[in-house]
Protein backbone atom coordinates (compact mmCIF):
# COMPACT_ATOMS: atom_id res chain seq x y z
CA UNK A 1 -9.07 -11.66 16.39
CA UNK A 2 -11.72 -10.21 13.46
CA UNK A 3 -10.21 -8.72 10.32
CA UNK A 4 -10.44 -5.15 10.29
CA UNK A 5 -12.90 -3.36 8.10
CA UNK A 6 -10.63 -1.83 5.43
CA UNK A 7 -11.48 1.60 5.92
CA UNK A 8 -9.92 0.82 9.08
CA UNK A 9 -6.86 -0.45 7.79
CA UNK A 10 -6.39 2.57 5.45
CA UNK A 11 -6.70 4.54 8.67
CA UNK A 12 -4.00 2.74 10.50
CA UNK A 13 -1.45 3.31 7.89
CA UNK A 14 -2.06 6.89 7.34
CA UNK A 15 -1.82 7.03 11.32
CA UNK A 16 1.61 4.70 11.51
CA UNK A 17 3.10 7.29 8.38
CA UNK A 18 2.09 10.43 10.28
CA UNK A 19 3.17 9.22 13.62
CA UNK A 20 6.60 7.81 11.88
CA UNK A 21 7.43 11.42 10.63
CA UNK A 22 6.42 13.10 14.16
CA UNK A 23 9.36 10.65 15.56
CA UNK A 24 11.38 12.22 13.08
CA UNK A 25 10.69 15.53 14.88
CA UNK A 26 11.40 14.67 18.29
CA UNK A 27 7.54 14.38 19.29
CA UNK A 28 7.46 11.63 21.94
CA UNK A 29 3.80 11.89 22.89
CA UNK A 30 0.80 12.60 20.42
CA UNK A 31 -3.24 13.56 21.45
CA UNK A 32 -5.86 12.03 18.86
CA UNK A 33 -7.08 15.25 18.38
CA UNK A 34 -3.60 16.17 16.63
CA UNK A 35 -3.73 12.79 14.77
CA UNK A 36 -7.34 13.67 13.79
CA UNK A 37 -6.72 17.19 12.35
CA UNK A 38 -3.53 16.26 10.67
CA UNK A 39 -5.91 13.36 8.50
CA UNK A 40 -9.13 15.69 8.75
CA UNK A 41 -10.77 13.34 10.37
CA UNK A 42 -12.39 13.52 14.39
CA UNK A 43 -10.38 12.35 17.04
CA UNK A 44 -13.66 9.99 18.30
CA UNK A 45 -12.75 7.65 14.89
CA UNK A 46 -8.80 8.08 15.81
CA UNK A 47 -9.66 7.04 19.12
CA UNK A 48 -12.79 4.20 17.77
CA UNK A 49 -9.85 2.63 15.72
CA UNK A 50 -7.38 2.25 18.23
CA UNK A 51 -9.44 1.34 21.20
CA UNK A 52 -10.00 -1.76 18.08
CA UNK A 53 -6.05 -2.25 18.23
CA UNK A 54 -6.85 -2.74 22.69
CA UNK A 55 -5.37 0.64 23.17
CA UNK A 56 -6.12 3.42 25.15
CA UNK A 57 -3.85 6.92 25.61
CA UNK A 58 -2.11 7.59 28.86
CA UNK A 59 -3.64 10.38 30.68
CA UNK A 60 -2.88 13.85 30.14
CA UNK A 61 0.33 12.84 27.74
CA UNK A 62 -1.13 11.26 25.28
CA UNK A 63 -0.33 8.31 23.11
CA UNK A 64 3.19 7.69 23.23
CA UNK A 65 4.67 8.04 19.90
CA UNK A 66 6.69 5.33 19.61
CA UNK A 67 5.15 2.54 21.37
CA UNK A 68 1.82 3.36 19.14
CA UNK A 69 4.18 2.79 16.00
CA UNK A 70 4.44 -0.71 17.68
CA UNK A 71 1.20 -1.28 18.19
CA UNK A 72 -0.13 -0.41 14.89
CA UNK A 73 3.07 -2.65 13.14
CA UNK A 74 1.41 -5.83 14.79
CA UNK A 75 -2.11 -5.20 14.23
CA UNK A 76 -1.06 -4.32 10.57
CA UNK A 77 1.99 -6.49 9.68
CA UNK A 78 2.92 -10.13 9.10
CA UNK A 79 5.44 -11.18 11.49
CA UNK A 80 7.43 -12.81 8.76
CA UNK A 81 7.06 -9.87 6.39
CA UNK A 82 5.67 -10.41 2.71
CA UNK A 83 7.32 -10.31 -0.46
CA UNK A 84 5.77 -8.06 -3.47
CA UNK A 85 6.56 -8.63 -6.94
CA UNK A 86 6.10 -5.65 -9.20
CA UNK A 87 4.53 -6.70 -13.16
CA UNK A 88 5.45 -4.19 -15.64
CA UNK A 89 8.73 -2.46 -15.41
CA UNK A 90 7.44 0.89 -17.93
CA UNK A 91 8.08 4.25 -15.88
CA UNK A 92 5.27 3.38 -13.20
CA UNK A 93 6.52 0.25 -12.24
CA UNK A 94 10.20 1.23 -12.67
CA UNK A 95 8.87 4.69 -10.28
CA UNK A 96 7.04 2.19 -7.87
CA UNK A 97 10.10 -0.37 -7.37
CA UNK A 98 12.04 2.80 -6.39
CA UNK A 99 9.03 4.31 -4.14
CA UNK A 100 8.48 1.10 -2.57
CA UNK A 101 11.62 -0.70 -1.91
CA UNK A 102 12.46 -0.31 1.81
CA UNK A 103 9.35 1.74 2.69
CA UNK A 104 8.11 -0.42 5.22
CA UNK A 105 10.74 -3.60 7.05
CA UNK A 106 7.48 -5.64 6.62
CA UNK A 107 7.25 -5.55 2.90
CA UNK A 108 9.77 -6.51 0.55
CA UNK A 109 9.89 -5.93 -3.24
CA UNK A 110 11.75 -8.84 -4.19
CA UNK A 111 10.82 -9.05 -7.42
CA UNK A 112 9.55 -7.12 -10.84
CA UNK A 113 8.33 -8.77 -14.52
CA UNK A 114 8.19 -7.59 -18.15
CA UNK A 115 7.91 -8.80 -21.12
CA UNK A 116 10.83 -6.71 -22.74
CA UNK A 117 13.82 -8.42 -23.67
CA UNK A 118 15.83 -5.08 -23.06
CA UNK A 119 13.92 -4.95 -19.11
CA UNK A 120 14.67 -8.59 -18.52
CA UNK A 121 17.93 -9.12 -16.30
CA UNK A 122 18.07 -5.29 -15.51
CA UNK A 123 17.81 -4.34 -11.85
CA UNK A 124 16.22 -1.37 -9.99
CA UNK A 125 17.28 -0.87 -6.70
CA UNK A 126 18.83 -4.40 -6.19
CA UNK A 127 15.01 -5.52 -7.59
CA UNK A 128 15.95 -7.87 -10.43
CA UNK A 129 13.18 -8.29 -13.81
CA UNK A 130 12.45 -11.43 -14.83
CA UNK A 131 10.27 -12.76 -17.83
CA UNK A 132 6.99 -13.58 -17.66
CA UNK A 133 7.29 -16.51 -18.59
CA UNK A 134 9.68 -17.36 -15.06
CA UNK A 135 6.61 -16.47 -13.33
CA UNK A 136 5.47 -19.11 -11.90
CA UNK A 137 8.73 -20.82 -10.59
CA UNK A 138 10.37 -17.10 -9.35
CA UNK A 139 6.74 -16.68 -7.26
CA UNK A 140 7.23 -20.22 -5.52
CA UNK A 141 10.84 -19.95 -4.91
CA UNK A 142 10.75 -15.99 -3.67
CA UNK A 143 7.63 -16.58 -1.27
CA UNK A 144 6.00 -14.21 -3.64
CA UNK A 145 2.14 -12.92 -2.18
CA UNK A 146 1.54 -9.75 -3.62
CA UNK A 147 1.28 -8.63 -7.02
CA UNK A 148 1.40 -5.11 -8.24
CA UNK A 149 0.22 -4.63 -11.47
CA UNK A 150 1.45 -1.44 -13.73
CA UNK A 151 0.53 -3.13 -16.98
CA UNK A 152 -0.94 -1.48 -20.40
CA UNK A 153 -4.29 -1.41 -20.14
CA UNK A 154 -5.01 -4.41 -23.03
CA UNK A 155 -3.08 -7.07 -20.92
CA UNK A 156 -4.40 -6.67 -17.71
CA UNK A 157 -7.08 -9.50 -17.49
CA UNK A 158 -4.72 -12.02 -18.32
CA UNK A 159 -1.69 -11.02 -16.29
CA UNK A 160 -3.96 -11.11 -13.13
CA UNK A 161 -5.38 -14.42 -13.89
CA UNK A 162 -1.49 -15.73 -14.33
CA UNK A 163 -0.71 -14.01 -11.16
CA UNK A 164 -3.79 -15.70 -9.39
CA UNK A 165 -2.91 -19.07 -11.29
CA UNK A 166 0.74 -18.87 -9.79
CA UNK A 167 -0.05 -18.50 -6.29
CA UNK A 168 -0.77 -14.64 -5.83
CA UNK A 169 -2.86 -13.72 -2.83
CA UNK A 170 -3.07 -9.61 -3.10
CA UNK A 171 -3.15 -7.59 -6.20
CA UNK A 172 -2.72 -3.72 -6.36
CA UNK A 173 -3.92 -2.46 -9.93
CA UNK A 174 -2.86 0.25 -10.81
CA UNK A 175 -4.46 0.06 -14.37
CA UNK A 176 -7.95 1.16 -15.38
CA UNK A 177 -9.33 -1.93 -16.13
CA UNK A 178 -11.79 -3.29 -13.11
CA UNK A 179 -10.50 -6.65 -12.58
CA UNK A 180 -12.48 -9.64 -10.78
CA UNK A 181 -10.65 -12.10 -8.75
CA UNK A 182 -11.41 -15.35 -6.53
CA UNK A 183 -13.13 -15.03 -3.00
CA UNK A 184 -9.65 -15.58 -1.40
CA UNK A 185 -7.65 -13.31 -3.15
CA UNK A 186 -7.91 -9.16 -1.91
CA UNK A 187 -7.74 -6.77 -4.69
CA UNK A 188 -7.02 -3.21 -4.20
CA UNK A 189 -7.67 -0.72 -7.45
CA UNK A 190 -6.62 2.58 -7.66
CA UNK A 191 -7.56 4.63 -10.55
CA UNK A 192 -5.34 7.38 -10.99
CA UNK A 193 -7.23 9.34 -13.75
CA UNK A 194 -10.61 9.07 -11.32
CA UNK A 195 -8.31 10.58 -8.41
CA UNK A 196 -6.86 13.61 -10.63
CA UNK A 197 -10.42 14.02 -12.11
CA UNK A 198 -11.83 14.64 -8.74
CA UNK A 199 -8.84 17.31 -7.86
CA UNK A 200 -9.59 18.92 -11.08
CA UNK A 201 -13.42 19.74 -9.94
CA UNK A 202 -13.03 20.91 -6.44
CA UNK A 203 -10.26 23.37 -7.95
CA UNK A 204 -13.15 24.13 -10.59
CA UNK A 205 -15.60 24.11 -7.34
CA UNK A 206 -13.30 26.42 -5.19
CA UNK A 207 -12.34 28.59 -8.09
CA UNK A 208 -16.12 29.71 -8.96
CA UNK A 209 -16.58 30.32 -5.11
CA UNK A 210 -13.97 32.75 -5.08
CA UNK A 211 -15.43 34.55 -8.14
């Protein structure tokens, strides 16, 4: 089976999250047209990207809501689940261990690091800290893959070469720093401060074309 392009992926979440909530509502049955005007997207890609899951919608009913969920879950999931460490309990990471911690039965936040002797031992939402410096033994014996980094800005380089040093296969940086990283290890960054600064000029945009 061909890794998805991650565009793809990105899709497939946002479907699984919007599909999850219209379970919550009672909706058994959903058209890709709703699922493409709910993500402002056209319901050719909704359908493109599932057709690349070997799915097709039932005629005149629809995708049925629930079995789709499924679908998505084992295109999209490991089968064992994977465990996610969290580096840098400040208020982001402390935010994110809350946020993320039995979001999805797939992922599990088992673990968070810090370097502050008053963080260390603490727990957030059953999510214990450890130091740093347990790193590399607390990634081997939790089956730790995925790194998410909420670090200050000066020690980024070096926590995600000890994270790719100790065995870490995914990082999600959350700093501002562009990172590079091996050939066999994915990194995700997301720049918060690009993301607002783009909100901030189409409200500029949409306020001067109301004027």
């Amino acid at each position: 089976m061909e890794t998805l392009p991650g565009k793809t992926v990105e899709r497939l979440s946002q479907y699984r999250r919007r599909l999850l909530n219209s379970l919550d509502d009672g909706k058994e049955y959903i058209f890709s047209h709703e699922l493409a005007e709910i993500l402002n997207i056209t319901a050719v890609q909704v359908r493109r990207d599932l057709m690349l899951l070997g799915y097709s919608s039932v005629y005149r009913k629809g995708y049925p809501v629930r079995k789709l969920i499924e679908v998505i879950g084992k295109r999209l999931d490991s089968s064992k689940g994977q465990n996610v460490a969290i580096v840098g309990m400040g208020n982001l990471g402390t935010a994110l261990t809350y946020y993320l911690s039995g979001l999805r039965p797939k992922l599990h936040v088992v673990a968070s690091f810090d370097i502050d002797p008053g963080k260390i031992g603490t727990t957030v939402e059953g999510v214990k800290c450890y130091s740093v410096s347990e790193m590399k033994e607390t990634i081997k014996s939790k089956n730790i893959s995925i790194g998410v980094m909420t670090v200050p800005q000066a020690s980024a380089k070096e926590v995600a070469k000890e994270l790719v040093n100790n065995g870490i296969k995914g990082i999600f940086n959350f700093t501002h720093i562009p990172l590079t990283v091996p050939p066999d290890v994915y990194l995700e960054e997301y720049d918060m401060l690009t993301s607002l600064e783009k909100v901030a000029y189409f409200v500029k945009e949409f306020a001067s074309l109301r004027k």
